[in-house]
Protein backbone atom coordinates (compact mmCIF):
# COMPACT_ATOMS: atom_id res chain seq x y z
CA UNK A 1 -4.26 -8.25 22.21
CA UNK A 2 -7.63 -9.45 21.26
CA UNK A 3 -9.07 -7.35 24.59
CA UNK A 4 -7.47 -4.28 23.18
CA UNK A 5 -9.07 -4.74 20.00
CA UNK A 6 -12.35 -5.01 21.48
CA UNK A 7 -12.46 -1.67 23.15
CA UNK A 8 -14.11 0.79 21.90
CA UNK A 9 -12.53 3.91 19.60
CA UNK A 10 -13.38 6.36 22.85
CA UNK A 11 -11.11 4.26 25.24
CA UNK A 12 -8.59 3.21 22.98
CA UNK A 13 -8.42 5.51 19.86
CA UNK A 14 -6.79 4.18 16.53
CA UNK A 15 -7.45 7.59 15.09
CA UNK A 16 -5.35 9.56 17.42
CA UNK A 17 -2.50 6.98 17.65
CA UNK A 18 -2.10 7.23 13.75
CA UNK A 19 -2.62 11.43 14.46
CA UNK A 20 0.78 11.53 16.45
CA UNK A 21 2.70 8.69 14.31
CA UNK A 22 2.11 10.66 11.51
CA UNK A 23 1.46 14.19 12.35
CA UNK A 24 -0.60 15.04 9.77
CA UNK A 25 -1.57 18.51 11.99
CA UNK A 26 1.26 20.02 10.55
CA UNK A 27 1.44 17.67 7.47
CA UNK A 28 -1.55 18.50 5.74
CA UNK A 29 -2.79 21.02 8.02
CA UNK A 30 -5.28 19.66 10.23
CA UNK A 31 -6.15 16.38 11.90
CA UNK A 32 -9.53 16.19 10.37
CA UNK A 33 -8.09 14.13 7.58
CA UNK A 34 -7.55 11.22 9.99
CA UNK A 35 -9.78 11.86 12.23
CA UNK A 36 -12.68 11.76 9.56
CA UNK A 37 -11.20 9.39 7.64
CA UNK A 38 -13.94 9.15 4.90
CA UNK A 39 -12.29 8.40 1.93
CA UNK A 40 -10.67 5.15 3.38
CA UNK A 41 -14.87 4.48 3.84
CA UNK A 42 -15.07 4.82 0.51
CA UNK A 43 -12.23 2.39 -1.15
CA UNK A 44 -13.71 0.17 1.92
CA UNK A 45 -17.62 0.41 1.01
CA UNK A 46 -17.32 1.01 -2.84
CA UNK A 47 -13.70 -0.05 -4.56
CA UNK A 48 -13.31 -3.05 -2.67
CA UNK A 49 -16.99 -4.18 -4.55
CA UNK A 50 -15.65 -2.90 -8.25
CA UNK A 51 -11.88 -4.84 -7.70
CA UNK A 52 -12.05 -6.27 -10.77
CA UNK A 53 -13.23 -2.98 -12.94
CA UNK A 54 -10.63 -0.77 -11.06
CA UNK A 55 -7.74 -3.34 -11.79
CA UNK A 56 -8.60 -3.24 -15.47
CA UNK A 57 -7.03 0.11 -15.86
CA UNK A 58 -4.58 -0.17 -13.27
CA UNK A 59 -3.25 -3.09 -15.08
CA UNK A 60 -3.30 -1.14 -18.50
CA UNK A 61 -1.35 1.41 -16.68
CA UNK A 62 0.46 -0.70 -15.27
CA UNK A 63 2.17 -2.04 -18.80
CA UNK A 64 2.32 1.97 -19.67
CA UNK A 65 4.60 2.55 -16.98
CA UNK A 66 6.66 -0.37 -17.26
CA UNK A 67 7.36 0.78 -21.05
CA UNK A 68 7.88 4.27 -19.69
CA UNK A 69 10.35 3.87 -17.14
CA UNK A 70 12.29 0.55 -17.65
CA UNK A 71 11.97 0.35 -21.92
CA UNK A 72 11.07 -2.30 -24.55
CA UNK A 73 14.94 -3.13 -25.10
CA UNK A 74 15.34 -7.09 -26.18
CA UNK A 75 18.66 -7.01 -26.88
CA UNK A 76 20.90 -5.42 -24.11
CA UNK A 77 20.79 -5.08 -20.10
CA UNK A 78 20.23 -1.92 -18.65
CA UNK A 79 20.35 -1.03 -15.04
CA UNK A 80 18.05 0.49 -13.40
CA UNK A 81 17.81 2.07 -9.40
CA UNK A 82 14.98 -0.53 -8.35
CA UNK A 83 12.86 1.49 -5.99
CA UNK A 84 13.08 4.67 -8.30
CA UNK A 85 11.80 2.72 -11.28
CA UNK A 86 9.13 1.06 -9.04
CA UNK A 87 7.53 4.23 -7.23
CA UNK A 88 7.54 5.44 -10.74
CA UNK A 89 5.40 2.35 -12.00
CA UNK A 90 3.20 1.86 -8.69
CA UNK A 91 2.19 6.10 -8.69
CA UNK A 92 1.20 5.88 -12.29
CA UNK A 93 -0.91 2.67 -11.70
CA UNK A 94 -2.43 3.54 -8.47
CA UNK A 95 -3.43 7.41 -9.80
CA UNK A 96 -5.43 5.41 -12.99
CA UNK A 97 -7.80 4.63 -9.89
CA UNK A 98 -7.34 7.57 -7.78
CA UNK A 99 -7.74 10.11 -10.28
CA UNK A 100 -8.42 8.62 -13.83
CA UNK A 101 -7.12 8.93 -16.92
CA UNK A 102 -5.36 11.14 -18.13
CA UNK A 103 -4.47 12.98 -15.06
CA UNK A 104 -2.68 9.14 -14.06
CA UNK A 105 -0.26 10.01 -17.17
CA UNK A 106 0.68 13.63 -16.14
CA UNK A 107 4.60 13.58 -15.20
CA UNK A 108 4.27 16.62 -13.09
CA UNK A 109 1.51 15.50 -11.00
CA UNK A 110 2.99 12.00 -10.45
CA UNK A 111 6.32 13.44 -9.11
CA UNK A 112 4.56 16.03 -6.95
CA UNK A 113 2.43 13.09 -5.57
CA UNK A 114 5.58 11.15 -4.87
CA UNK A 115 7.07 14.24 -3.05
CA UNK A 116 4.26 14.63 -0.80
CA UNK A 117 4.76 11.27 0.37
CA UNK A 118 8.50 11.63 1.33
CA UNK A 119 7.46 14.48 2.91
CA UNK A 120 4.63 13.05 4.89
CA UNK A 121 7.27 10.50 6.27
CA UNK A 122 10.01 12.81 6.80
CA UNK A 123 7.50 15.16 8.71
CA UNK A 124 6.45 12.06 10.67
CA UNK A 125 9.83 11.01 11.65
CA UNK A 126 10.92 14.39 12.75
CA UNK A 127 8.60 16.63 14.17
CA UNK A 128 7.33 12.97 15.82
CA UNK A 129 10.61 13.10 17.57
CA UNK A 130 10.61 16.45 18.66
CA UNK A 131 9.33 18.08 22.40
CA UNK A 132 6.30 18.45 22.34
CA UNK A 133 6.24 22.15 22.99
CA UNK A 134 8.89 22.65 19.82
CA UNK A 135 6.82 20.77 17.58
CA UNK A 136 5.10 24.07 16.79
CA UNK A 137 8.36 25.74 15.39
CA UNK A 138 9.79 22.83 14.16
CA UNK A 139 6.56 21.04 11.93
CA UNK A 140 5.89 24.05 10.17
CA UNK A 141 9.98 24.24 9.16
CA UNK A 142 9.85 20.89 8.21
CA UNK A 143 6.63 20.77 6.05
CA UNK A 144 7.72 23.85 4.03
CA UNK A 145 8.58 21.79 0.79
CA UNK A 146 5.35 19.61 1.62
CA UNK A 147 3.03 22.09 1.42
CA UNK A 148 4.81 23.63 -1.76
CA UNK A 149 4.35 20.13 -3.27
CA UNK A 150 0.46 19.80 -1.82
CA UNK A 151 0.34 23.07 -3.68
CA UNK A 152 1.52 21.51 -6.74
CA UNK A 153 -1.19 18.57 -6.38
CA UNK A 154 -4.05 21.14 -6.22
CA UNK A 155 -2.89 22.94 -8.88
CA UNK A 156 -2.71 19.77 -11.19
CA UNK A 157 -6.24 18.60 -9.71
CA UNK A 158 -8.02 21.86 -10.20
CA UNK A 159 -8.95 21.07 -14.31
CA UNK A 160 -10.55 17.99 -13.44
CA UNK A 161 -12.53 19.25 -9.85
CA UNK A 162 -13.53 22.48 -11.67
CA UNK A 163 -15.08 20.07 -14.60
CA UNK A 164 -16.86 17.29 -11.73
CA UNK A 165 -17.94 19.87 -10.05
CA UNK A 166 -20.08 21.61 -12.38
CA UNK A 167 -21.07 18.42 -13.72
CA UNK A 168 -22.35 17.54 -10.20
CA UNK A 169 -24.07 20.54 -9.97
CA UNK A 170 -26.05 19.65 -13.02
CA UNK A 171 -27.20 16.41 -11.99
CA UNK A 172 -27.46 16.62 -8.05
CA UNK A 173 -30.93 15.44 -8.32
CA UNK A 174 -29.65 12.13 -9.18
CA UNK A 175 -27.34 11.49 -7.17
CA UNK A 176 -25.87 8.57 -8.93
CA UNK A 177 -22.72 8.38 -11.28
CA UNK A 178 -23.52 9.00 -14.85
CA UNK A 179 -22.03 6.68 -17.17
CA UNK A 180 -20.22 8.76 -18.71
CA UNK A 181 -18.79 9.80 -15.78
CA UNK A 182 -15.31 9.00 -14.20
CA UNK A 183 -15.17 5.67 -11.86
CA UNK A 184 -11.99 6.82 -10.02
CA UNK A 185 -11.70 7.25 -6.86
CA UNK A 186 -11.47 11.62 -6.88
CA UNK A 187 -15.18 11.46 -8.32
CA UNK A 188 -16.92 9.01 -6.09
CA UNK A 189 -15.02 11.61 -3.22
CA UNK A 190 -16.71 14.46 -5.21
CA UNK A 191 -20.14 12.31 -4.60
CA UNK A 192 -19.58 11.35 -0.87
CA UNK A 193 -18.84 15.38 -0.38
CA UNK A 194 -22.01 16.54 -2.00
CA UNK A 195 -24.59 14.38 -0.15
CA UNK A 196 -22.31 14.28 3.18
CA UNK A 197 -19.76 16.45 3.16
CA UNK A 198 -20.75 19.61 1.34
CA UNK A 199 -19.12 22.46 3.31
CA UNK A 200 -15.86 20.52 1.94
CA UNK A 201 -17.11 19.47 -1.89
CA UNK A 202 -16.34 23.56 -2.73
CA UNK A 203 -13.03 23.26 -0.64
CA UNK A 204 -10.69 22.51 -3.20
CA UNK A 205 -7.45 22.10 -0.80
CA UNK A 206 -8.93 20.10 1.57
CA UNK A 207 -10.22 17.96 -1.39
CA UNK A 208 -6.72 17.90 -2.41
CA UNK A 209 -5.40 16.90 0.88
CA UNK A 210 -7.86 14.46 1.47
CA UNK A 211 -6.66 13.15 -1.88
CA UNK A 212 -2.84 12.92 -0.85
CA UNK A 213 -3.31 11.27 2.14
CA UNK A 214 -5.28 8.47 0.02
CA UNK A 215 -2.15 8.21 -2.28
CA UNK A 216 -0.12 8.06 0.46
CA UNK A 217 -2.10 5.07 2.21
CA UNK A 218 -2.03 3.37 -1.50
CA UNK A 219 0.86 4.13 -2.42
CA UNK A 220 3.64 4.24 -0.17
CA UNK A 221 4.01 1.21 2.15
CA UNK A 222 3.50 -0.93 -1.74
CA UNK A 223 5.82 0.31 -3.31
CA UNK A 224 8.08 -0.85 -0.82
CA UNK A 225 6.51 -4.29 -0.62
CA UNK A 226 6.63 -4.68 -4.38
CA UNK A 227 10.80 -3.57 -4.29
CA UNK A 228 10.91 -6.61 -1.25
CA UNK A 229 9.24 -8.99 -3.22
CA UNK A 230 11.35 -8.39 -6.30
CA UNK A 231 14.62 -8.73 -4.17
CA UNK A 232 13.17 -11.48 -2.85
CA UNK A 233 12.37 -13.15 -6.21
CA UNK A 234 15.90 -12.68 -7.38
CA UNK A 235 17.90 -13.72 -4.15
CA UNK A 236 15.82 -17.00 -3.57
CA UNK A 237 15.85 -18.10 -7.41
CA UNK A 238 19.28 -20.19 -7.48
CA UNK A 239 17.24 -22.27 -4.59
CA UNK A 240 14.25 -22.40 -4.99
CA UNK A 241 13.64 -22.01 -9.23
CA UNK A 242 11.53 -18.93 -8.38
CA UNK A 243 10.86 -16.97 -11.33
CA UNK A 244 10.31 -20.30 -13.23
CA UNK A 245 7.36 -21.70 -10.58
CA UNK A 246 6.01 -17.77 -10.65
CA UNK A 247 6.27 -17.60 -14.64
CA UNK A 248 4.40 -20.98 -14.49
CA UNK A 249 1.53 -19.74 -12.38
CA UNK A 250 0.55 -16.63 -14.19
CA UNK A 251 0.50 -19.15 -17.67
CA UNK A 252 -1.98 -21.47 -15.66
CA UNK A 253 -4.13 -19.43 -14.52
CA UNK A 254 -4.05 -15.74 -15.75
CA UNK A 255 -2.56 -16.63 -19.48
CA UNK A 256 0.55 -15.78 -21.20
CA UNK A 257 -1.20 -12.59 -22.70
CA UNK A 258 -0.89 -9.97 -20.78
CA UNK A 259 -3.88 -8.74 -21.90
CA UNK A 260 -5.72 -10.90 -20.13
CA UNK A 261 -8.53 -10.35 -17.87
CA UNK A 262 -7.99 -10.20 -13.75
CA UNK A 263 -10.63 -11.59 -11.26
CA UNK A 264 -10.95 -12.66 -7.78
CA UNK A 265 -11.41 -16.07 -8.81
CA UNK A 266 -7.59 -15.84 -10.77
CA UNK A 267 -6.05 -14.07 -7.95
CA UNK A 268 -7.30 -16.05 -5.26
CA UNK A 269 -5.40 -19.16 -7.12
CA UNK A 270 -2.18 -17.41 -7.54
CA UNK A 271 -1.33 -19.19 -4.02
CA UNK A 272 2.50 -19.25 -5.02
CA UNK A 273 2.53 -15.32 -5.72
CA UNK A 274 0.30 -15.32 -2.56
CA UNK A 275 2.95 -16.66 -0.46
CA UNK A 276 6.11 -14.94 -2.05
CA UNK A 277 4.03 -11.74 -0.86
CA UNK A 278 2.61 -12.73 2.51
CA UNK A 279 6.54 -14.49 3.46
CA UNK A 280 7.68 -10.85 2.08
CA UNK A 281 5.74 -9.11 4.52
CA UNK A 282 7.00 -11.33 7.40
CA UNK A 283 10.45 -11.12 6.68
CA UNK A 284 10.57 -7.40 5.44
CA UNK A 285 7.47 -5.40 6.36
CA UNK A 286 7.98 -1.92 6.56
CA UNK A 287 7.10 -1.43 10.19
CA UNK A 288 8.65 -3.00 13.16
CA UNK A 289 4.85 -2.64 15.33
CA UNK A 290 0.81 -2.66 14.81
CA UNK A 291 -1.60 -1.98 15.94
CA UNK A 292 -1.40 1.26 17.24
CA UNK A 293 -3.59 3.02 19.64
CA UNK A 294 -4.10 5.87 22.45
CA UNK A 295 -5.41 5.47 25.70
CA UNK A 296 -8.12 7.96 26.31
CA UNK A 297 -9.95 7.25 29.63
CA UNK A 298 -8.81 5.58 32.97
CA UNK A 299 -9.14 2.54 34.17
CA UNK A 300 -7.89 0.23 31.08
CA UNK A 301 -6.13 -2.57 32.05
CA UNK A 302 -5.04 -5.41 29.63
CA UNK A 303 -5.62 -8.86 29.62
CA UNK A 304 -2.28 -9.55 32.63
CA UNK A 305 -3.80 -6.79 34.25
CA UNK A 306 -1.28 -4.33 33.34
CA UNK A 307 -3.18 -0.69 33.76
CA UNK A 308 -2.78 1.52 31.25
CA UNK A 309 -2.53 5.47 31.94
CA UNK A 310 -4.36 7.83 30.29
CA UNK A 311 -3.02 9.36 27.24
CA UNK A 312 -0.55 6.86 26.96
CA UNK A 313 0.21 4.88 23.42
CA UNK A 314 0.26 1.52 23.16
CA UNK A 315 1.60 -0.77 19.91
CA UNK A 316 2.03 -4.22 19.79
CA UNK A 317 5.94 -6.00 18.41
CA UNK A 318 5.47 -7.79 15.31
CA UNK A 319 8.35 -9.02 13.83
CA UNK A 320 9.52 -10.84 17.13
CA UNK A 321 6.09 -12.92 16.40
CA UNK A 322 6.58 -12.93 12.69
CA UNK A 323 9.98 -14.68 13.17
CA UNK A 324 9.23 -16.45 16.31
CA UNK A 325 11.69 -19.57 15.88
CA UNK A 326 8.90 -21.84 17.44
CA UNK A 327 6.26 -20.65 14.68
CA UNK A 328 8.40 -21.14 11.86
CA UNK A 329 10.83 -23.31 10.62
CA UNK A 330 14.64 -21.08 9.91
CA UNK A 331 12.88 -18.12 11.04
CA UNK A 332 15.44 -15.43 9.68
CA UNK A 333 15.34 -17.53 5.77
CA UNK A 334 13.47 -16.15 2.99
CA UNK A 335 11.11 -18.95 1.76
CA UNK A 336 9.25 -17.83 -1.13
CA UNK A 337 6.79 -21.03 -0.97
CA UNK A 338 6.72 -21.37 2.94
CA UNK A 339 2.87 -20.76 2.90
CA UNK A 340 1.84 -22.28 -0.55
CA UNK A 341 3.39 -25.85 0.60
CA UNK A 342 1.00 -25.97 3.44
CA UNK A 343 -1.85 -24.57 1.65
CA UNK A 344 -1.28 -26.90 -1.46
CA UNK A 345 -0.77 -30.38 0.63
CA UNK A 346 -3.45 -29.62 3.27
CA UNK A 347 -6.71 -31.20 2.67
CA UNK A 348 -9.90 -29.04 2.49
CA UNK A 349 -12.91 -29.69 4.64
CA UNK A 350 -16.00 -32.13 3.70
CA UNK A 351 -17.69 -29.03 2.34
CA UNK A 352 -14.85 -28.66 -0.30
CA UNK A 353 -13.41 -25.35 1.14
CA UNK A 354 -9.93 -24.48 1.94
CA UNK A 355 -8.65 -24.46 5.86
CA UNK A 356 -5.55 -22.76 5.02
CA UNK A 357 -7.38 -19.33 4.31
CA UNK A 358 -5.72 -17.37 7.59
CA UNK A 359 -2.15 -18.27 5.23
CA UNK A 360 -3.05 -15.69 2.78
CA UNK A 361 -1.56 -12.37 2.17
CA UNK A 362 -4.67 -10.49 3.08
CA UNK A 363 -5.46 -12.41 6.08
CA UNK A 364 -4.36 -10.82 9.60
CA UNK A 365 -4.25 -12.34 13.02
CA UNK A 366 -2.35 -11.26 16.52
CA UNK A 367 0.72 -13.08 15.02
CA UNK A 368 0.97 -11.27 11.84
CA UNK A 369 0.35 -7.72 11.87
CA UNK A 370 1.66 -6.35 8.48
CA UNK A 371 -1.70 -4.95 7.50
CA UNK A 372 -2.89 -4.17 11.05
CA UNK A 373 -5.84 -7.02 12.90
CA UNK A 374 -9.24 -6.39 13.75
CA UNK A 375 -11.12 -3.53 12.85
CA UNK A 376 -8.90 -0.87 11.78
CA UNK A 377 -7.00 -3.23 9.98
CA UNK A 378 -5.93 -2.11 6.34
CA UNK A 379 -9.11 -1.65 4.05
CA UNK A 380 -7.02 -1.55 0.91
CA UNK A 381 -5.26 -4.40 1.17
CA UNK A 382 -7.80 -6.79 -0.63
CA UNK A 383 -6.71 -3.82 -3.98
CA UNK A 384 -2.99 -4.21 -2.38
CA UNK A 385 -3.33 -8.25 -3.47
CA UNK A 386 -4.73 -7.60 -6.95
CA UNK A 387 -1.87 -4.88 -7.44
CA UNK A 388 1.38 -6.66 -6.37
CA UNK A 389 0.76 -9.86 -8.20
CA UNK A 390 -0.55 -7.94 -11.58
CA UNK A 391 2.96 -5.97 -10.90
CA UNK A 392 5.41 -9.30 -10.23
CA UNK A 393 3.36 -11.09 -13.19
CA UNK A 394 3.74 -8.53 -15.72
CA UNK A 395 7.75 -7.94 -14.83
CA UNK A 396 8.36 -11.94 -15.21
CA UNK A 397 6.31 -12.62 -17.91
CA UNK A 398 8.08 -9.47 -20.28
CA UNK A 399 11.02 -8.97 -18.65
CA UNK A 400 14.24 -10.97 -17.42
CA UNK A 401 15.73 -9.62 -14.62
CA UNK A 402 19.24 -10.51 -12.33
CA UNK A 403 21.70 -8.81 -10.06
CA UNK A 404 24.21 -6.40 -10.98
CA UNK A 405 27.66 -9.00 -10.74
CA UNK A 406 29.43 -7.23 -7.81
CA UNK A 407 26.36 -8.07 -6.22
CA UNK A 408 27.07 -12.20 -6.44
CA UNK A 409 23.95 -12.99 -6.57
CA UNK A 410 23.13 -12.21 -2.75
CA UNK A 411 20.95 -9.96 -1.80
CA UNK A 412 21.49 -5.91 -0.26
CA UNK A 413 20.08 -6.33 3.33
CA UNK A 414 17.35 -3.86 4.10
CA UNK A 415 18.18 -0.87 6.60
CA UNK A 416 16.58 0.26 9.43
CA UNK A 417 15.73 3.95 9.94
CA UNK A 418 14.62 4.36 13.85
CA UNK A 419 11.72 1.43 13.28
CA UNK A 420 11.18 1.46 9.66
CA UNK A 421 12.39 -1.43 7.81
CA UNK A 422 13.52 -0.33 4.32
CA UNK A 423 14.61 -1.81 1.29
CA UNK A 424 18.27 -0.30 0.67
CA UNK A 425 19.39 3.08 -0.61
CA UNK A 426 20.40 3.08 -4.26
CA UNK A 427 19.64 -1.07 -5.01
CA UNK A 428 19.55 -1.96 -8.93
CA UNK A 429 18.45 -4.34 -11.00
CA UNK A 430 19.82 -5.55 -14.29
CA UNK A 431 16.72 -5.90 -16.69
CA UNK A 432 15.63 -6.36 -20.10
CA UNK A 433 12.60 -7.38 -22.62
CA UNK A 434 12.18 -10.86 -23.37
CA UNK A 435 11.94 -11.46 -27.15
C-alpha cells in the first residue's frame, strides 16, 4: 500500500476514484466539486486551527437539538427511531459551523440538507452500477428529487449569501473577516471565492453545491458512526459497565456541567470515549474498502509487481485487516475499552510522551482505514473526534437510555447494502431525562 500512496495524484488519482464512487457529474452537476475540492482546503487549513471556537457552538447546538428532537421528559420512557433522532441532532450541530446561526435552526433547510444526502448516496449506488453508456439516461432520472432538494438548499442560503456578499463587497480591501462577521464555514467559502475563486463567489448554485457536498462529507458517514457507537454503548454495558466508566470520564475531565468548556487538551484525555469510537469504526465502519484511487498512466506496478492497467480502479479491503484474528484478540467482539487498556498500562517514553498515539481514533495506518491513510486521508476527522464524544457525553450525562424489551438486551446487527455497512433500518432506543 504504502507505494501506492506515494504516487503522485497524475498516476494514481484520488480525485477521480471518489468522481465515479460517487458520481457527483450527475449529482451536483459537474465534477468540479471534487475535482477542485477547495472547501475541504479550507476546514483543513482554517477549522482544524479554530477546533475549539467552532465546537463551542456546535456543542450549544448540540444540547438544542437534543431538547428538540428527543425532549426534557424525567419521568417516563419514550421511544425513539435512533438514526432518525440522530441525523436530526448531528445536521443541526454540524450546520451551527457550516452555516451559522440561525440558518443551523431552520427546519426546512435542515431536512432539505438531509435529503440531499440520501440522494447523493442513492445516486452513487445506482447510476454507479449502471453501463456506462446508460448512465446518461439513467443519472439524470435518478437525481430528479436531488436537484429539487439542492434547489431547496439555495433557496434557504440565498438571505444569508445575498447579505455576505454585499458585505464583502464593502470591505474587499481588507480582505480579512470582520469581527462582526460570521466564523462559519459558508463565509470563510465566501472569502476563499473572492480572492481565488471569483468567477464562482457571484455563482450562487455552485456556492450552494459546493456547500452540500461539505455537509455531506460532515455529515453523513457521522451520523452513522455516532448511531454505532450508541448501539455499541448499550449492547456492551451488562459486560463491560459502559455507560458508568463513560459517565465517569466526562466528570473527570470535562465536568458534570454541560456547560463546560471543550479543548484539545480535554478531548485528547477522553482515551475511554477514544476507544469506544476508534473499536466502533473497526467493527462497524461504514465502508467495506479505502483508499480509493484511478490509474491514469501506464506502467504502474505495485509493490509484488502486479501491473496495473490504465484507467483501472484500485481500493484496498479493510475490514479483513480490521478484524484480522492475528491482530486482535476475539476479532468479531465488540470491546469498548480494547484500545484504552493498552494505552492506559503502556508506559510513555523518557521524554514523558505517549507511544500509544497510532491507537487513537484519528490516527490511520495501512491496517485501519476508516478515515482513509496518507494524504487524502479524511481532513475533518480531527472536528469528527471533538463531535462524537461532545455527542455520547451529552446523551449519558442527561439522558438514560436502554433497549426496547423484545430486543433482550442484544443488539440489531448492522446490514449490508452492496458494500456499505449500515446500522439497521428502523432501530430504537428507549430514552429519558435524568432528574
Amino acid at each position: 500500500m504504502l507505494g501506492i500512496l506515494a504516487r503522485p495524484e497524475h498516476e494514481l488519482s484520488h480525485a477521480d476514484a471518489v468522481l465515479e464512487l460517487v458520481q457527483l457529474k450527475y449529482a451536483l452537476g459537474h465534477e468540479k466539486y471534487k475535482a477542485d475540492p477547495w472547501p475541504c482546503m479550507l476546514v483543513k487549513s482554517d477549522i482544524n486551527s479554530k477546533l475549539e471556537a467552532v465546537c463551542e457552538g456546535m456543542n450549544e447546538e448540540l444540547k438544542y437539538g437534543f431538547d428538540k428532537y428527543i425532549g426534557c421528559d424525567k419521568e417516563s420512557w419514550k421511544e425513539v427511531h435512533l438514526l432518525e433522532t440522530i441525523r436530526m441532532v448531528m445536521i443541526a450541530a454540524a450546520s451551527r459551523f457550516m452555516v451559522g446561526f440561525p440558518l443551523c435552526r431552520n427546519e426546512v433547510y435542515l431536512r432539505a440538507c438531509w435529503k440531499v444526502n440520501d440522494g447523493i448516496v442513492i445516486n452513487g449506488g445506482l447510476t454507479g452500477a449502471t453501463p456506462r453508456l446508460l448512465r446518461p439516461i439513467v443519472g439524470p432520472l435518478v437525481t430528479m428529487n436531488l436537484r429539487r432538494n439542492i434547489e431547496q438548499v439555495r433557496k434557504q442560503v440565498e438571505p444569508i449569501y445575498r447579505q455576505r456578499v454585499q458585505a464583502l463587497s464593502q470591505h474587499n480591501n481588507s480582505g480579512k473577516l470582520d469581527g462582526k462577521e460570521s466564523q462559519d464555514l459558508f463565509q470563510k467559502m465566501l472569502h476563499y471565492a473572492q480572492k481565488e475563486r471569483p468567477d464562482e463567489l457571484h455563482d450562487l448554485p455552485s456556492m450552494s453545491r459546493r456547500l452540500c457536498f461539505a455537509n455531506f462529507a460532515a455529515v453523513h458517514q457521522t451520523t452513522l458512526l455516532v448511531t454505532n457507537m450508541i448501539l455499541n454503548i448499550l449492547a456492551s454495558d451488562s459486560q463491560y459497565n459502559t455507560i458508568s466508566v463513560l459517565r465517569d470520564e466526562v466528570t473527570d475531565i470535562i465536568g458534570p456541567d454541560s456547560n463546560a468548556k471543550w479543548t484539545k487538551y480535554k478531548v485528547a484525555q477522553m482515551i475511554r470515549s477514544d476507544s469506544v469510537a476508534r473499536e466502533t469504526m473497526r467493527l462497524h465502519s461504514n465502508t467495506n474498502r479505502g483508499v480509493f484511487r484511478k490509474v491514469l498512466t501506464e506502467g504502474i506496478k505495485t509493490e509484488d509487481g502486479i501491473e496495473l492497467p490504465k484507467g483501472a480502479y484500485i481500493s484496498f479491503l479493510g475490514r479483513p485487516l480490521q478484524c484480522d484474528p492475528e491482530a486482535f484478540e476475539n476479532p468479531l467482539e465488540y470491546d469498548p475499552f480494547r484500545f484504552s487498556r493498552v494505552r492506559e498500562t503502556t508506559p510513555k517514553d523518557t521524554k514523558g510522551k505517549s507511544i500509544t498515539n497510532h491507537l487513537s481514533f484519528v490516527s490511520t495506518s495501512p491496517e485501519h482505514l476508516p478515515f482513509g491513510h496518507g494524504r487524502h486521508s479524511c481532513p475533518g476527522r480531527f472536528l469528527v473526534d471533538f463531535e462524537v464524544k461532545m455527542i455520547i457525553a451529552y446523551l449519558l450525562m442527561n439522558y438514560d437510555i436502554e433497549f426496547p424489551v423484545e430486543y433482550e438486551r442484544k443488539r440489531p446487527a448492522n446490514r449490508w447494502m452492496a458494500e456499505a455497512l449500515v446500522p439497521p433500518s428502523g432501530v430504537r432506543i428507549k430514552i429519558k431525562r435524568r432528574s
